[in-house]
N, C-alpha and C. Protein backbone atom coordinates (compact mmCIF):
# COMPACT_ATOMS: atom_id res chain seq x y z
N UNK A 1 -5.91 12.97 -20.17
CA UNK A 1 -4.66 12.25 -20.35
C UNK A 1 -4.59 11.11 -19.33
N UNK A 2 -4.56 10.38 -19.67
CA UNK A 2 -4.38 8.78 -18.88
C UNK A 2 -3.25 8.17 -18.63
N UNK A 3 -2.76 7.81 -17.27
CA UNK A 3 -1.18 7.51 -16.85
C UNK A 3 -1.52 5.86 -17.05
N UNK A 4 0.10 5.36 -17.73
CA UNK A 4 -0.17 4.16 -17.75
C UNK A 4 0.78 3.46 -16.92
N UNK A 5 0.34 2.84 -16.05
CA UNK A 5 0.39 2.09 -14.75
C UNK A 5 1.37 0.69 -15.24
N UNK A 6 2.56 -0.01 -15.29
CA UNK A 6 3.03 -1.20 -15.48
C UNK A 6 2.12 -2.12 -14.44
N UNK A 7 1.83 -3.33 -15.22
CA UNK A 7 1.52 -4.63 -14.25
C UNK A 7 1.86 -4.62 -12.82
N UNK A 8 3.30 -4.75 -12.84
CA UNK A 8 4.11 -4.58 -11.45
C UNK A 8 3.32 -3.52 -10.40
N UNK A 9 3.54 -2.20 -11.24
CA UNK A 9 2.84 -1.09 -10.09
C UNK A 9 1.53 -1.10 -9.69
N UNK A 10 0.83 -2.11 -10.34
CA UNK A 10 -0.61 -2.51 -9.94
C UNK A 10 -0.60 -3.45 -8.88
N UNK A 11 0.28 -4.25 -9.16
CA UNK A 11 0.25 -5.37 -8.08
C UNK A 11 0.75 -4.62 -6.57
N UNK A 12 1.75 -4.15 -6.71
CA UNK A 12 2.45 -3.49 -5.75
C UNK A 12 1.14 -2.72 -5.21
N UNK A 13 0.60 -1.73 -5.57
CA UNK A 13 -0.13 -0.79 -5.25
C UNK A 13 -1.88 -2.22 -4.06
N UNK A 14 -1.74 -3.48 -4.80
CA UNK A 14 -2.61 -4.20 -4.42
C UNK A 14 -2.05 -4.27 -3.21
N UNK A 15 -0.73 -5.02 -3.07
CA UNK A 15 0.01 -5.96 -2.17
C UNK A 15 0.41 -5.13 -1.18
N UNK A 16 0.87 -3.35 -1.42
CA UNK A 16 0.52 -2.93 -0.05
C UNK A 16 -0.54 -2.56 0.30
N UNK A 17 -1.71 -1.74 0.29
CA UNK A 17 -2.51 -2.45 0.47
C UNK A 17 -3.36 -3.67 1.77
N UNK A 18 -2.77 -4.86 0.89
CA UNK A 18 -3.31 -5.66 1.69
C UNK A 18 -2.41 -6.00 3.22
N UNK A 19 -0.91 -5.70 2.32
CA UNK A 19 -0.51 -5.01 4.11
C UNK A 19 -0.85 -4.96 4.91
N UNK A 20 -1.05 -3.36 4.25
CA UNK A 20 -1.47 -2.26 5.48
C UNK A 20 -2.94 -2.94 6.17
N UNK A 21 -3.75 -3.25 5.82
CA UNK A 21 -4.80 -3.65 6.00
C UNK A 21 -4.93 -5.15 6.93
N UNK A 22 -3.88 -5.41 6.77
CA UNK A 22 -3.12 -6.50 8.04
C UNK A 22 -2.67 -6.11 9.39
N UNK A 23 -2.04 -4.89 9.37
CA UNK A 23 -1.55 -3.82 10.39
C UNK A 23 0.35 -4.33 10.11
N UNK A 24 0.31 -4.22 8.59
CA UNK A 24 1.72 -3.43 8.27
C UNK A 24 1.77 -2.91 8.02
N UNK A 25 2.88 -1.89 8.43
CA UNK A 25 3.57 -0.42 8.14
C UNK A 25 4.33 -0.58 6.74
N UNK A 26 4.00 -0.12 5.65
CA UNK A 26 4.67 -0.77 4.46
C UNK A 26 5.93 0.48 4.28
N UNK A 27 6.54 -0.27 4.18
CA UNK A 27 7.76 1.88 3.98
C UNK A 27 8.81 1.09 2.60
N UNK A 28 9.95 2.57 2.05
CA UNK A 28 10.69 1.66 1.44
C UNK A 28 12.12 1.09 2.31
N UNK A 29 12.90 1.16 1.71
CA UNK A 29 14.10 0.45 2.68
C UNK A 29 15.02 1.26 2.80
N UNK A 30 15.06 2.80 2.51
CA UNK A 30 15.96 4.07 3.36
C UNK A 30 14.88 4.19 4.49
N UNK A 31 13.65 4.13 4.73
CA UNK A 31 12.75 4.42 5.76
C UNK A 31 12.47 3.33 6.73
N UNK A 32 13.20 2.04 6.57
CA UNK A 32 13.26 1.29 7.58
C UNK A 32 14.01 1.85 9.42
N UNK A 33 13.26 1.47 10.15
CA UNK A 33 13.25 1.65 11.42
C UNK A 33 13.30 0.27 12.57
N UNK A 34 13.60 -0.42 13.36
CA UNK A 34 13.80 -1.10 13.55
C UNK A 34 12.56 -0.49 15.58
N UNK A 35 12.46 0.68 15.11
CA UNK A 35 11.39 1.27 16.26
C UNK A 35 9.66 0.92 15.51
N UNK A 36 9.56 0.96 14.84
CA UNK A 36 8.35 0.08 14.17
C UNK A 36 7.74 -1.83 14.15
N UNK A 37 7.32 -1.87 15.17
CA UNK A 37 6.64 -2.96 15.36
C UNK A 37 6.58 -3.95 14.46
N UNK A 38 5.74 -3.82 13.18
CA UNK A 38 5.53 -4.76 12.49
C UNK A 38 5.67 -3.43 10.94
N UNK A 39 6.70 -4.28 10.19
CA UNK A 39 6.55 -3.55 8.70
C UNK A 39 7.49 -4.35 7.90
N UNK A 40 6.74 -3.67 6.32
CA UNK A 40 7.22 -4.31 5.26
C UNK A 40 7.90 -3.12 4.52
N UNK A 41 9.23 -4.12 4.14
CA UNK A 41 10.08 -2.95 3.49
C UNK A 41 10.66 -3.65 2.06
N UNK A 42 9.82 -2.32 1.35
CA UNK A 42 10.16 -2.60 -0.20
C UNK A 42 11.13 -2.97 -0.80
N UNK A 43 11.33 -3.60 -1.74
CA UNK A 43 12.72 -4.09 -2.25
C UNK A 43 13.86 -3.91 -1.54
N UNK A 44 13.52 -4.83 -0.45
CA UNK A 44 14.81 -5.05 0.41
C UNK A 44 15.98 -5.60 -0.11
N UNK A 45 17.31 -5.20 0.03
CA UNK A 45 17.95 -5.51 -0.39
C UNK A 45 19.17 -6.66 -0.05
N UNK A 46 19.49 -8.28 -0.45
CA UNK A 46 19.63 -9.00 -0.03
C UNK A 46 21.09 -8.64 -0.34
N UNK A 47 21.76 -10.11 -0.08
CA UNK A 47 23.45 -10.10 -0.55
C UNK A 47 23.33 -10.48 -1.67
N UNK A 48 24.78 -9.94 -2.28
CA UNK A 48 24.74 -10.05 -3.60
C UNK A 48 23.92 -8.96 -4.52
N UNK A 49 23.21 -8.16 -3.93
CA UNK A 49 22.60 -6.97 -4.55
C UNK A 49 21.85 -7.27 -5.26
N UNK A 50 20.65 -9.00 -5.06
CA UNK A 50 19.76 -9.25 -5.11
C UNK A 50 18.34 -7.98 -4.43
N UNK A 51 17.27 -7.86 -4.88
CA UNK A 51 16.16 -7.03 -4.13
C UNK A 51 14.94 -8.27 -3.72
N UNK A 52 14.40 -8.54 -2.71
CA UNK A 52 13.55 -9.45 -2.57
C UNK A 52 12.36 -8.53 -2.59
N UNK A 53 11.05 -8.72 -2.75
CA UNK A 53 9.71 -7.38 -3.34
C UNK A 53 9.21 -6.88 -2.00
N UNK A 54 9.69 -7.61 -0.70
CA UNK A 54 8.91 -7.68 0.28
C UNK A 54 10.20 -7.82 1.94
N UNK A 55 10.53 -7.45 2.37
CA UNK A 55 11.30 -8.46 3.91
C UNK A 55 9.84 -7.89 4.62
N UNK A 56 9.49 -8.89 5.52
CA UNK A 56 8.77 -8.66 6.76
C UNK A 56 9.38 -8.46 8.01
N UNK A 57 9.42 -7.42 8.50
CA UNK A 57 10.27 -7.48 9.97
C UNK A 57 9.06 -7.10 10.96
N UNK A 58 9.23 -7.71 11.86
CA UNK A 58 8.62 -8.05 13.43
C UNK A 58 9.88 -7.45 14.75
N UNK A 59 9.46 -6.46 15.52
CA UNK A 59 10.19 -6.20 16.04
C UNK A 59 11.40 -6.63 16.12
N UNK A 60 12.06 -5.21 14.59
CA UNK A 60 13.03 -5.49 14.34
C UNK A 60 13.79 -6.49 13.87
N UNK A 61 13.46 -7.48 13.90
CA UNK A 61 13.72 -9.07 13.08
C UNK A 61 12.88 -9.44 11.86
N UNK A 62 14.16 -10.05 10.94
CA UNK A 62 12.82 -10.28 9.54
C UNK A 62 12.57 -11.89 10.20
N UNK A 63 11.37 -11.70 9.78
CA UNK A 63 10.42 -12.85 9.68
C UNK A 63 9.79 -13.98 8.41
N UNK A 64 10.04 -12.87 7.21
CA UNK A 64 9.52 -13.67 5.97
C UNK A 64 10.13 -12.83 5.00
N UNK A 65 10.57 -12.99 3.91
CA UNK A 65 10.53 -12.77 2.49
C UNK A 65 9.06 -12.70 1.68
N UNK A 66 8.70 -11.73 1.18
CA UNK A 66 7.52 -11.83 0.35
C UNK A 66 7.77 -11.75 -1.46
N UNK A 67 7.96 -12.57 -2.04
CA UNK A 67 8.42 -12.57 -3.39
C UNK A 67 7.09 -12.49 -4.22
N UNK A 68 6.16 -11.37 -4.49
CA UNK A 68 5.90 -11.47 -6.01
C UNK A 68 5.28 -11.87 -7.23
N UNK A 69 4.70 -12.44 -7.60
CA UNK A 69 4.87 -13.08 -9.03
C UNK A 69 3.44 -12.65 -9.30
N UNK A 70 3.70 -13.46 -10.86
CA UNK A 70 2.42 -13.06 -11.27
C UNK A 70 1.47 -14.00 -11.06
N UNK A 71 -0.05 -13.78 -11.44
CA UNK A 71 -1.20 -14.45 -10.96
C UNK A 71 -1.24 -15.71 -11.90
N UNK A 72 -0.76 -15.85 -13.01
CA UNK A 72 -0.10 -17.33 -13.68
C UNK A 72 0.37 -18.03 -13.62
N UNK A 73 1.65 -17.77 -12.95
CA UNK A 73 2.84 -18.26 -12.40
C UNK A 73 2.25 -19.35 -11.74
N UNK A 74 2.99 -20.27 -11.92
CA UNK A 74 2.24 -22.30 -11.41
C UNK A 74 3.34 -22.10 -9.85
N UNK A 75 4.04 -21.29 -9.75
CA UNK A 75 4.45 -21.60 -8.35
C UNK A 75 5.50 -22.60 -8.67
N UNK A 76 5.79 -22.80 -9.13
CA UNK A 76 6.72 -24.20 -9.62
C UNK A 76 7.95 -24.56 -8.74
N UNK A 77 9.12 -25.13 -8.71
CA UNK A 77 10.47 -25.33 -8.48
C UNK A 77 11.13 -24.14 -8.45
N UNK A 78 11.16 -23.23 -9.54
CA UNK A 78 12.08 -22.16 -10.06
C UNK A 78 11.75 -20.87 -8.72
N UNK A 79 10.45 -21.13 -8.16
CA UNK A 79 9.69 -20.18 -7.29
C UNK A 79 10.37 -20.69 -6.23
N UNK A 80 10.32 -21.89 -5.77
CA UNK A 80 10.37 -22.71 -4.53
C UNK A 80 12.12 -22.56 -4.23
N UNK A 81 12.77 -22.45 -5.53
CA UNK A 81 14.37 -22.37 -5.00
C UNK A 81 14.72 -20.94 -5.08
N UNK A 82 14.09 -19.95 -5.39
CA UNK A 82 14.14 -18.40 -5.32
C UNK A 82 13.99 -18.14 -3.99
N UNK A 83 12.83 -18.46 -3.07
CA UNK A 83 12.52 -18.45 -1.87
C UNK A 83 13.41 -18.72 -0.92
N UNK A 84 13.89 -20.40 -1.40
CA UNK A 84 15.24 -20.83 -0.40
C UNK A 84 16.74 -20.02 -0.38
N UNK A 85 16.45 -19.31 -1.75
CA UNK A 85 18.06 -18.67 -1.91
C UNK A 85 17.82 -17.58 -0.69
N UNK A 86 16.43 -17.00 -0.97
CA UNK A 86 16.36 -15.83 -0.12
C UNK A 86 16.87 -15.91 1.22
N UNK A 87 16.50 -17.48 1.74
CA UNK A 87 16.62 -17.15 3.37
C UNK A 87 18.26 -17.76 3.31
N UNK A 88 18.79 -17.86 2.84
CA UNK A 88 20.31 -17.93 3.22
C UNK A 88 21.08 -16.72 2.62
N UNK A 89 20.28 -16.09 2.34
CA UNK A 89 21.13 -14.60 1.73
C UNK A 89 21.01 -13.20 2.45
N UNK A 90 20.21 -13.34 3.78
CA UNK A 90 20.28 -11.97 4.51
C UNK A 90 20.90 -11.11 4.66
N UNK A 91 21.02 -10.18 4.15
CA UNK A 91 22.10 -9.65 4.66
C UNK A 91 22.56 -9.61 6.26
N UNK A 92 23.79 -9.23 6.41
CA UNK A 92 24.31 -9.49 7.74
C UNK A 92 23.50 -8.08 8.59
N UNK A 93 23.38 -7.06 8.29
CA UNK A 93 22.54 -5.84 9.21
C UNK A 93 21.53 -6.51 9.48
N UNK A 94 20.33 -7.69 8.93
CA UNK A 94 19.17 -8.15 9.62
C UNK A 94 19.32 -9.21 10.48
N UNK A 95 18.45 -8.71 11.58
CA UNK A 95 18.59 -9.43 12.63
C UNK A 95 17.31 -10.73 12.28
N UNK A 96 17.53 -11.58 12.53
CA UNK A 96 16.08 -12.55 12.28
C UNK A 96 15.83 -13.75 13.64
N UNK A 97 14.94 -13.89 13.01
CA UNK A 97 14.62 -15.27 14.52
C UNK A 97 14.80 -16.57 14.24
N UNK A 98 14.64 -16.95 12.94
CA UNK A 98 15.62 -18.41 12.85
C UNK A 98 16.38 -18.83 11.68
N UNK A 99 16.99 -19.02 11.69
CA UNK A 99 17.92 -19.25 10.15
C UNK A 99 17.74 -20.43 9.69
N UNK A 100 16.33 -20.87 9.41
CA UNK A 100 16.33 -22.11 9.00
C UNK A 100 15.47 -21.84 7.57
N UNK A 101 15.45 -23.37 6.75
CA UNK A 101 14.41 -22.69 5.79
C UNK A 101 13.33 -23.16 5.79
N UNK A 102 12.22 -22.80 5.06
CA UNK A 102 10.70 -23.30 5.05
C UNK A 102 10.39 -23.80 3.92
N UNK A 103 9.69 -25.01 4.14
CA UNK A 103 9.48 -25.86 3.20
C UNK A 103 8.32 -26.10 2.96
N UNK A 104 7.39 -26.06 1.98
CA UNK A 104 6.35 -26.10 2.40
C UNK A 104 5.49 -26.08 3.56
N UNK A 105 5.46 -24.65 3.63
CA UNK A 105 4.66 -23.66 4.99
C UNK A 105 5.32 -24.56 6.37
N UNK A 106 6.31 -25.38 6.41
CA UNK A 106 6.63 -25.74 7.99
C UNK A 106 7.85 -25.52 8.04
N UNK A 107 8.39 -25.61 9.38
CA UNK A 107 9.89 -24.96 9.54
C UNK A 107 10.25 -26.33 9.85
């Protein structure tokens, strides 16, 4: 009998993974700890009860949003303003290190 795996849970199953293999602690987001160094917490949950696929937190501070997509996906505009919504939507419990946004890879 053969389990069938969605796209998503393949990627996911890739993307932590390559995490962990970075030296992140991948957990979901009832198992977030703010005593953990460096980790990624699964469908973090933004304002508005948005889920982003990824928050990166660095002692205790998020650091990045990791959004997702598929290996087709052109990356386009629609990607690029998903990203920006993210970083003005933190919720207020995360602590972060700069509230600015990133624009093509520079702050």
């Amino acid at each position: 009998m053969s389990i069938d795996v969605k796209p998503e849970e393949k990627a996911r199953i890739k993307i932590d993974n390559w995490l962990e293999k970075a030296g992140w602690k991948v957990v979901s987001r009832d198992q977030y700890s703010n005593e953990i160094n460096a980790q990624a917490v699964k469908e973090n949950l933004m304002e508005g009860n948005l889920k982003a696929d990824y928050m990166l937190f660095l002692n205790g501070k998020a650091i990045a949003v990791l959004e997702a997509k598929k290996a087709e996906n052109k990356l386009g505009d629609d990607v690029k303003a998903q990203a920006e919504n993210y970083t003005k939507i933190l919720p207020p419990s995360n602590q972060y290190w700069y509230n600015s946004i990133v624009k093509y890879g520079k702050i």
